[in-house]
N, C-alpha and C. Protein backbone atom coordinates (compact mmCIF):
# COMPACT_ATOMS: atom_id res chain seq x y z
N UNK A 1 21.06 -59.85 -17.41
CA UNK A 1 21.13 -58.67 -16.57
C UNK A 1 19.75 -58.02 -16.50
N UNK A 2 19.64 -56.81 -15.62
CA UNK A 2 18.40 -56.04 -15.28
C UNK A 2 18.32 -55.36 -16.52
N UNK A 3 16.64 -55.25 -16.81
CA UNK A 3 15.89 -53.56 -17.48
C UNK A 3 16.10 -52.70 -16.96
N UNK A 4 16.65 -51.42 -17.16
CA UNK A 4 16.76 -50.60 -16.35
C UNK A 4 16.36 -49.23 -17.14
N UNK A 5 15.46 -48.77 -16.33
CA UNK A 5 15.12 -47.25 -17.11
C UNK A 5 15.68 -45.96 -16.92
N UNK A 6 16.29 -45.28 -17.30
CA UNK A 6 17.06 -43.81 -17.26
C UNK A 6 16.47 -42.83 -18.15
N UNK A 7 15.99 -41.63 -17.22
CA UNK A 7 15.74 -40.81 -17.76
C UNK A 7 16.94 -40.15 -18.80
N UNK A 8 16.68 -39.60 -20.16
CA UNK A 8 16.80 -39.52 -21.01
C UNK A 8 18.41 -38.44 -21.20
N UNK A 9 18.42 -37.34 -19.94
CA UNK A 9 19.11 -36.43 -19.64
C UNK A 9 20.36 -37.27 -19.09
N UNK A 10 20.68 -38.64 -18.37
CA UNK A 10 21.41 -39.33 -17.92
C UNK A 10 22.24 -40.39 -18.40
N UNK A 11 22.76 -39.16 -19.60
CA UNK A 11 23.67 -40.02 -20.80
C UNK A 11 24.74 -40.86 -20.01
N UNK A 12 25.30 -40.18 -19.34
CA UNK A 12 26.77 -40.54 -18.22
C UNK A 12 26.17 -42.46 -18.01
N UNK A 13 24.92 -41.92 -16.99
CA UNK A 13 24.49 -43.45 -16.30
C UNK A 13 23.84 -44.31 -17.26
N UNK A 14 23.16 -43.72 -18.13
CA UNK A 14 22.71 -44.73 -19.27
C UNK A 14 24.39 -45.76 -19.90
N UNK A 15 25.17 -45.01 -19.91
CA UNK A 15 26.59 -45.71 -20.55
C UNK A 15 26.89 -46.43 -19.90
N UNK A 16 27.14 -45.96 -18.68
CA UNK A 16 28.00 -46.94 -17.58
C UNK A 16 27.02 -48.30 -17.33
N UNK A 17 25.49 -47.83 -17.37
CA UNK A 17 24.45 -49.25 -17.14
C UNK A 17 25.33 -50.33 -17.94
N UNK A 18 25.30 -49.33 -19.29
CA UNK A 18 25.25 -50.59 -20.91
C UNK A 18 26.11 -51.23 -20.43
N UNK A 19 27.16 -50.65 -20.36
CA UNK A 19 29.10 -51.71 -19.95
C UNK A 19 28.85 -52.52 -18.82
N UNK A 20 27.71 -52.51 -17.94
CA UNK A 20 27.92 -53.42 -17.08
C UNK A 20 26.74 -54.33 -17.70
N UNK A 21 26.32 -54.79 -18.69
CA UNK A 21 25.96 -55.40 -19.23
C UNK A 21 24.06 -55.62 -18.91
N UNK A 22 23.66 -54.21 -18.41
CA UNK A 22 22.25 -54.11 -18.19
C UNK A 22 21.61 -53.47 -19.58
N UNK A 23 20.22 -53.59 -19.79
CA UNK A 23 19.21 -53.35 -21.07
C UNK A 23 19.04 -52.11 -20.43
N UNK A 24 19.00 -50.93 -21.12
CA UNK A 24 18.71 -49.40 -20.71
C UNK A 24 17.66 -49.11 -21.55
N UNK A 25 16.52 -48.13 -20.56
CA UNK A 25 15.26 -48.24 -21.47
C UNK A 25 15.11 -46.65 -21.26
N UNK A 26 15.11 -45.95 -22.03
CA UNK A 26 14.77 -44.19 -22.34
C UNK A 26 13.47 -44.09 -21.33
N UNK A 27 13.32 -43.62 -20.28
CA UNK A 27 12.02 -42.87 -20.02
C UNK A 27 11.42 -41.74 -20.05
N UNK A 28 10.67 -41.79 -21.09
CA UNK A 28 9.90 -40.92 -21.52
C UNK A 28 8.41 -40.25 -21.35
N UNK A 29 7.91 -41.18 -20.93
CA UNK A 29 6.80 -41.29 -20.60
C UNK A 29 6.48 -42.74 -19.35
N UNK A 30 4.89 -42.57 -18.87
CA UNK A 30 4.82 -43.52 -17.88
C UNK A 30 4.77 -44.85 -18.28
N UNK A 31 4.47 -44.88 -19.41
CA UNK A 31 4.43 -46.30 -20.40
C UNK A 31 5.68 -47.44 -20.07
N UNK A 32 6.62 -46.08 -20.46
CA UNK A 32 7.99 -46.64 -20.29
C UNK A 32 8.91 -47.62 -18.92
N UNK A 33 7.71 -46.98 -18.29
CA UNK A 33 8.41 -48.30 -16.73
C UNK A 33 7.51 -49.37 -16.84
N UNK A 34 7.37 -49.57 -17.93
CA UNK A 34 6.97 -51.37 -17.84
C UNK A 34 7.99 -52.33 -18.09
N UNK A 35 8.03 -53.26 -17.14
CA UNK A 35 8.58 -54.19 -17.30
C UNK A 35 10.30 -54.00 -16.92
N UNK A 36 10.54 -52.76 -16.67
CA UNK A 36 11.34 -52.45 -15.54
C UNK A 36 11.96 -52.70 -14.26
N UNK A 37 13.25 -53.87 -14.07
CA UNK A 37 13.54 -53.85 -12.62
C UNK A 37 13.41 -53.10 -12.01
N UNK A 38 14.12 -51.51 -12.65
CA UNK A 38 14.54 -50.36 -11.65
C UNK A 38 14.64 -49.46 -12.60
N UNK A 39 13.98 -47.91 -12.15
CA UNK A 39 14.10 -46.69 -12.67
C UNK A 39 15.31 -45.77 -11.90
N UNK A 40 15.74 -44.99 -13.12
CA UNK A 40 16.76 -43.90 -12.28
C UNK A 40 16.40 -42.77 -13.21
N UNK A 41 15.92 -41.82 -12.28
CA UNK A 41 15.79 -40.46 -12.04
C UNK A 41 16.41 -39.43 -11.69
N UNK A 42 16.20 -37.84 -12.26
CA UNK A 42 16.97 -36.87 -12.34
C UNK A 42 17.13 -36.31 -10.93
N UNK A 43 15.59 -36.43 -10.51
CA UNK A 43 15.30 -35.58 -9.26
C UNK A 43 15.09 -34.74 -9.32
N UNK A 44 15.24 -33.81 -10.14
CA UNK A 44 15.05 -32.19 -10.51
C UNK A 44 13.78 -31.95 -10.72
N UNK A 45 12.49 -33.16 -11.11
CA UNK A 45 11.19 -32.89 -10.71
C UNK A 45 10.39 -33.07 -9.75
N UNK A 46 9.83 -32.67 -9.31
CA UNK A 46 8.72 -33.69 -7.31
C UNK A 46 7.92 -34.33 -8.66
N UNK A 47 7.16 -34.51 -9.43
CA UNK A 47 6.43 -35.43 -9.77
C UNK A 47 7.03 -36.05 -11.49
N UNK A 48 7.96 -37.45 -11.10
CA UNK A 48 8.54 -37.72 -12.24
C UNK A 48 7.65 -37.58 -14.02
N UNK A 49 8.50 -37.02 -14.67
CA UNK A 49 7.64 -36.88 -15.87
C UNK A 49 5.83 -36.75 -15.68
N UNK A 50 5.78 -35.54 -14.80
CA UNK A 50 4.25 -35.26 -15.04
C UNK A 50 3.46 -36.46 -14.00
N UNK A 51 3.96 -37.52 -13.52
CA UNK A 51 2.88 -38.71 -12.96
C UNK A 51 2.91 -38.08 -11.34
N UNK A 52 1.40 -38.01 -11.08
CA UNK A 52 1.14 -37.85 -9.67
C UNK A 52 0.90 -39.27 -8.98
N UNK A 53 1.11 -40.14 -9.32
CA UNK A 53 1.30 -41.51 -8.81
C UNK A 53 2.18 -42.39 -9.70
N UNK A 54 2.45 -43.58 -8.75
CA UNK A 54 3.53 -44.08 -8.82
C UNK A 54 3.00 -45.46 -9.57
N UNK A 55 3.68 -46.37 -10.70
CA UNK A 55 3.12 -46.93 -11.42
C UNK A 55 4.10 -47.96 -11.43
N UNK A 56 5.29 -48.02 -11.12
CA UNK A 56 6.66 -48.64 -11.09
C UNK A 56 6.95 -49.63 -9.86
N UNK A 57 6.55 -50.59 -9.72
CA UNK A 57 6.91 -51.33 -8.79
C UNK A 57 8.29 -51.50 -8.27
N UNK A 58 9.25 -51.62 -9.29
CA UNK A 58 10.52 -51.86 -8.63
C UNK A 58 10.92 -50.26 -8.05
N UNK A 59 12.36 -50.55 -7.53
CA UNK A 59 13.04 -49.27 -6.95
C UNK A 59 13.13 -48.09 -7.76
N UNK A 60 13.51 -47.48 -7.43
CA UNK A 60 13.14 -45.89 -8.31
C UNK A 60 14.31 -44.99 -7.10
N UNK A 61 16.13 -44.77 -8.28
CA UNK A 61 16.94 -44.17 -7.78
C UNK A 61 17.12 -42.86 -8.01
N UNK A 62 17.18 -42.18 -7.17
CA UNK A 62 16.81 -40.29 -7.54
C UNK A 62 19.10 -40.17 -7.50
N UNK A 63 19.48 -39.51 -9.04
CA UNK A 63 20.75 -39.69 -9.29
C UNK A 63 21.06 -38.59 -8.96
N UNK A 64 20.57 -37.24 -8.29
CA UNK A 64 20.62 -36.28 -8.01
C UNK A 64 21.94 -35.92 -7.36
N UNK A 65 22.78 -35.23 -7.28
CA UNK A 65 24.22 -35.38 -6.76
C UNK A 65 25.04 -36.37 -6.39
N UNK A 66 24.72 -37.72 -7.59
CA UNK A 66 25.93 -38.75 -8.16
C UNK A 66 26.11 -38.62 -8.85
N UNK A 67 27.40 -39.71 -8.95
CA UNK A 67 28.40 -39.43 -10.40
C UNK A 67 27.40 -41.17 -11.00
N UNK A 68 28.16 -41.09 -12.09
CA UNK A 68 27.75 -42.19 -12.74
C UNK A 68 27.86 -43.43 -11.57
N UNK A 69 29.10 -44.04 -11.12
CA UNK A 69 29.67 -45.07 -11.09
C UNK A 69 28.76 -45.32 -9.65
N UNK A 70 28.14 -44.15 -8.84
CA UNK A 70 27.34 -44.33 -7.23
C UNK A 70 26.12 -45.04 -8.17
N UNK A 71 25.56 -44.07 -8.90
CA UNK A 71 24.44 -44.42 -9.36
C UNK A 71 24.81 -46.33 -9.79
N UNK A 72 25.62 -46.71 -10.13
CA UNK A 72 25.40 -47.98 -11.13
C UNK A 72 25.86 -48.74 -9.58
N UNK A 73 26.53 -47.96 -8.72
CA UNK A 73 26.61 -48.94 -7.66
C UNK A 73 24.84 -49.07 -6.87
N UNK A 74 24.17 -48.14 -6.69
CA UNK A 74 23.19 -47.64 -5.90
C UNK A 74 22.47 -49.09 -7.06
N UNK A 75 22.31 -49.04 -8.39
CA UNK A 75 21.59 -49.81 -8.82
C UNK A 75 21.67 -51.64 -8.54
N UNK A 76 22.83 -51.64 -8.27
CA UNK A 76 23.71 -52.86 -8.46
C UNK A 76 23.20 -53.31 -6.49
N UNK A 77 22.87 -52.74 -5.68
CA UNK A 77 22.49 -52.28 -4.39
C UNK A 77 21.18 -53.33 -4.37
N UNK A 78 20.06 -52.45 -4.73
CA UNK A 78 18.75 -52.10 -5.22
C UNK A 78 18.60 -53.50 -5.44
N UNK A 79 19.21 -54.29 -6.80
CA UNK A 79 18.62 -55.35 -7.52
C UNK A 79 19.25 -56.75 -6.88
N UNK A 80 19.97 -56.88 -5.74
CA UNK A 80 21.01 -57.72 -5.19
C UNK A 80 20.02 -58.57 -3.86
């Protein structure tokens, strides 16, 4: 299955990733989207964790008024 990075606040989607049998990676910093299929984000910042540029090649899902299960569909989308 995919790497997938979730910001840290996105306990809900971090869970639902695990059960569908994806690697969930804490992002914490910009370090942290290495090696990353796909990031998912709060949205609640314009510049994710402090970065004024973008460092993440794969998709990058803003979870901002989804529930878990859009988000893991939106991801499941993304990596297909």
């Amino acid at each position: 299955m995919a790497r997938i990075g979730v910001e840290e606040s996105l306990a809900d989607v971090k869970n639902a990733l695990m059960e569908m049998g994806h690697e969930v990676v804490d992002l914490r910093s910009e370090e942290d989207t290495a090696y990353c299929d796909c990031c998912v984000i709060t949205g609640q910042d314009k510049d994710v964790m402090g970065m004024s540029t973008t460092s993440m090649a794969g998709p990058v899902i803003n979870a901002h008024g989804h529930n878990a299960e859009e988000v893991c569909q939106m991801v499941d989308n993304k990596l297909s």
